[in-house]
C-alpha atoms as a PDB file:
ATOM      1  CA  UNK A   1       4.983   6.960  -9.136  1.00  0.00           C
ATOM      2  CA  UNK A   2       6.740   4.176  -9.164  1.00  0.00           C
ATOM      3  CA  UNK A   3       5.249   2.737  -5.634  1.00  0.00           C
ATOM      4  CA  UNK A   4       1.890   2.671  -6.293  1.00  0.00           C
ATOM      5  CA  UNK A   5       2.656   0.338  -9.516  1.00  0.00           C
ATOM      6  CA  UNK A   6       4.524  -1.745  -7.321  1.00  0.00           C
ATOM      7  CA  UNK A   7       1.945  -1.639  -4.728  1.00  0.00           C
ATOM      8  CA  UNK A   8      -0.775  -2.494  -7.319  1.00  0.00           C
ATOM      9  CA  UNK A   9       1.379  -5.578  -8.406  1.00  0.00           C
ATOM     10  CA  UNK A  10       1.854  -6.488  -4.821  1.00  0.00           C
ATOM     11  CA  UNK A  11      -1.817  -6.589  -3.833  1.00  0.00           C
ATOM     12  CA  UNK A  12      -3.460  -7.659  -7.124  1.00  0.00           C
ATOM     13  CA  UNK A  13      -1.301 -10.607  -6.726  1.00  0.00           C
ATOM     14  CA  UNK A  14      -2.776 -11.274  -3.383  1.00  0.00           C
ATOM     15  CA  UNK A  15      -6.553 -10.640  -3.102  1.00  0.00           C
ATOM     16  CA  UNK A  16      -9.806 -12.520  -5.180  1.00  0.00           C
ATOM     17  CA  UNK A  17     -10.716  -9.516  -6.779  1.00  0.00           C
ATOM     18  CA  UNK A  18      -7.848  -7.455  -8.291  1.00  0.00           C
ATOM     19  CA  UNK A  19     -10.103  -5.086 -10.084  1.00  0.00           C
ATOM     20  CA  UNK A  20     -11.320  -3.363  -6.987  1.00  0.00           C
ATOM     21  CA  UNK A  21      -8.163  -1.901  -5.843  1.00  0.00           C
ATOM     22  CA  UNK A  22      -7.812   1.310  -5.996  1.00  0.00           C
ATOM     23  CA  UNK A  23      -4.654   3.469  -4.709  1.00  0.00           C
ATOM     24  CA  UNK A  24      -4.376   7.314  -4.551  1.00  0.00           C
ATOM     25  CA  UNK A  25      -1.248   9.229  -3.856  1.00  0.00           C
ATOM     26  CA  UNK A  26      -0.726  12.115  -1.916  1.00  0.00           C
ATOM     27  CA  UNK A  27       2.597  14.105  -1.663  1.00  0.00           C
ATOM     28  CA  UNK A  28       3.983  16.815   0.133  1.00  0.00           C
ATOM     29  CA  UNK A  29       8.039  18.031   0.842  1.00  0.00           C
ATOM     30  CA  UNK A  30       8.522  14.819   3.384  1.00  0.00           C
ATOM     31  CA  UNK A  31       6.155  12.232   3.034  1.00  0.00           C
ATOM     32  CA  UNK A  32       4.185  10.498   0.264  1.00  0.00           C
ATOM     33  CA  UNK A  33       0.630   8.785   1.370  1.00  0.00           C
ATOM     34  CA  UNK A  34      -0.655   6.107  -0.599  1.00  0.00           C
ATOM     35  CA  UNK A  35      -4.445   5.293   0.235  1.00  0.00           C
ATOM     36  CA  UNK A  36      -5.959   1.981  -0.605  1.00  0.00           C
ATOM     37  CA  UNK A  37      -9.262   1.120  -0.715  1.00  0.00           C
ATOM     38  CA  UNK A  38     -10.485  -2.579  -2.081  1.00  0.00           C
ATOM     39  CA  UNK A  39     -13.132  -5.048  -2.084  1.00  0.00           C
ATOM     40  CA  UNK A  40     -14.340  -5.500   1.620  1.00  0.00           C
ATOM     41  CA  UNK A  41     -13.773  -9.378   0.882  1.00  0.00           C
ATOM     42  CA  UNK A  42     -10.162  -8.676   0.092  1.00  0.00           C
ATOM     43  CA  UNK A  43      -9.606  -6.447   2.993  1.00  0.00           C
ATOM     44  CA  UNK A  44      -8.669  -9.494   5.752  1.00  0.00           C
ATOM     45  CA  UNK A  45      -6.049 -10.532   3.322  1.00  0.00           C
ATOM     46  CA  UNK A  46      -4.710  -6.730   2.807  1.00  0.00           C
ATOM     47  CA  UNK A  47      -4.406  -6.501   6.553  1.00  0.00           C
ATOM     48  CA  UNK A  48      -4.342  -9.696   7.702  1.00  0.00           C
ATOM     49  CA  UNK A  49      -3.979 -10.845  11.369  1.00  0.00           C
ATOM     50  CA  UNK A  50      -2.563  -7.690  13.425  1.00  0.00           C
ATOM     51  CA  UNK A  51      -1.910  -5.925  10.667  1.00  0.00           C
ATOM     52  CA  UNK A  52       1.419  -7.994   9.662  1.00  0.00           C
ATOM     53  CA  UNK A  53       0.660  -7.990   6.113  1.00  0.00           C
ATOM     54  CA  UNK A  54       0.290  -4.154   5.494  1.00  0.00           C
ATOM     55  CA  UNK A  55       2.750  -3.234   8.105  1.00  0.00           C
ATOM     56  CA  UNK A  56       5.819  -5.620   5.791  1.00  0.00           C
ATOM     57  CA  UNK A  57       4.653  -3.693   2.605  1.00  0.00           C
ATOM     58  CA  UNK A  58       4.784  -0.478   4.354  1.00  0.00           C
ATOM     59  CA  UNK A  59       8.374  -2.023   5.723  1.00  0.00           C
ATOM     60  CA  UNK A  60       9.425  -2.698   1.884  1.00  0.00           C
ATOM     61  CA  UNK A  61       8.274   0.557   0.754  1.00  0.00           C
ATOM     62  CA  UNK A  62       9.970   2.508   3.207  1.00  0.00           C
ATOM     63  CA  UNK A  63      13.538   0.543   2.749  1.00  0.00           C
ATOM     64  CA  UNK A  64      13.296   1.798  -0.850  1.00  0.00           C
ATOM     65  CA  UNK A  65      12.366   5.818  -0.213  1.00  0.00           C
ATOM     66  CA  UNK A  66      14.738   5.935   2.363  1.00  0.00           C
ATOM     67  CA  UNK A  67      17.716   6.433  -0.432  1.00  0.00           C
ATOM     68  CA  UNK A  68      15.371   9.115  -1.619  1.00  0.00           C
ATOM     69  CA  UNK A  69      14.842  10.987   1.774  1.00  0.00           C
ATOM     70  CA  UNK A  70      11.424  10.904   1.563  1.00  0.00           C
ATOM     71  CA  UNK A  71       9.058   8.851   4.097  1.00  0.00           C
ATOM     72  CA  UNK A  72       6.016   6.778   2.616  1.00  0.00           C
ATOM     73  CA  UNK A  73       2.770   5.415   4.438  1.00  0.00           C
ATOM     74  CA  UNK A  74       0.291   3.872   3.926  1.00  0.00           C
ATOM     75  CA  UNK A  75      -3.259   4.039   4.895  1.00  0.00           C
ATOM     76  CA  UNK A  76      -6.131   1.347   4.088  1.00  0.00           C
ATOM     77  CA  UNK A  77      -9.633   2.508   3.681  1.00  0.00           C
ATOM     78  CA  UNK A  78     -12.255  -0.032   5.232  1.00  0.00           C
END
């Protein structure tokens, strides 16, 4: 559980209006999917141009459950 409180930090620390983001998590044997859904002003900062913001925090996150075997994603809700 601890990714989605470090996700939270992550992305309440970079959008206008922190109170809107919402994460869920999903887990199975392999993988772990974290959805996010914010404030549709917020969402061009989330993503940002070609995706290179979400695609580093998905990098991060990964770097950190690969010592636990397990694969993370993340999926952003429009």
């Amino acid at each position: 559980m601890k990714e989605v409180e470090f996700l939270q930090f992550l992305l309440e620390n970079m959008v206008s209006n922190p109170e809107d983001i919402k994460i869920e998590r999903k887990e199975d044997e392999l993988w772990v999917l974290l959805t996010v859904s914010a404030n549709k002003e917020d969402m061009w900062v989330i993503i940002w141009k070609g995706w290179n913001n979400i695609n580093s925090i998905r990098s991060i996150l990964r770097l950190v459950w690969m010592k636990l075997n397990k694969k993370i994603n993340i999926k952003v809700l429009d």
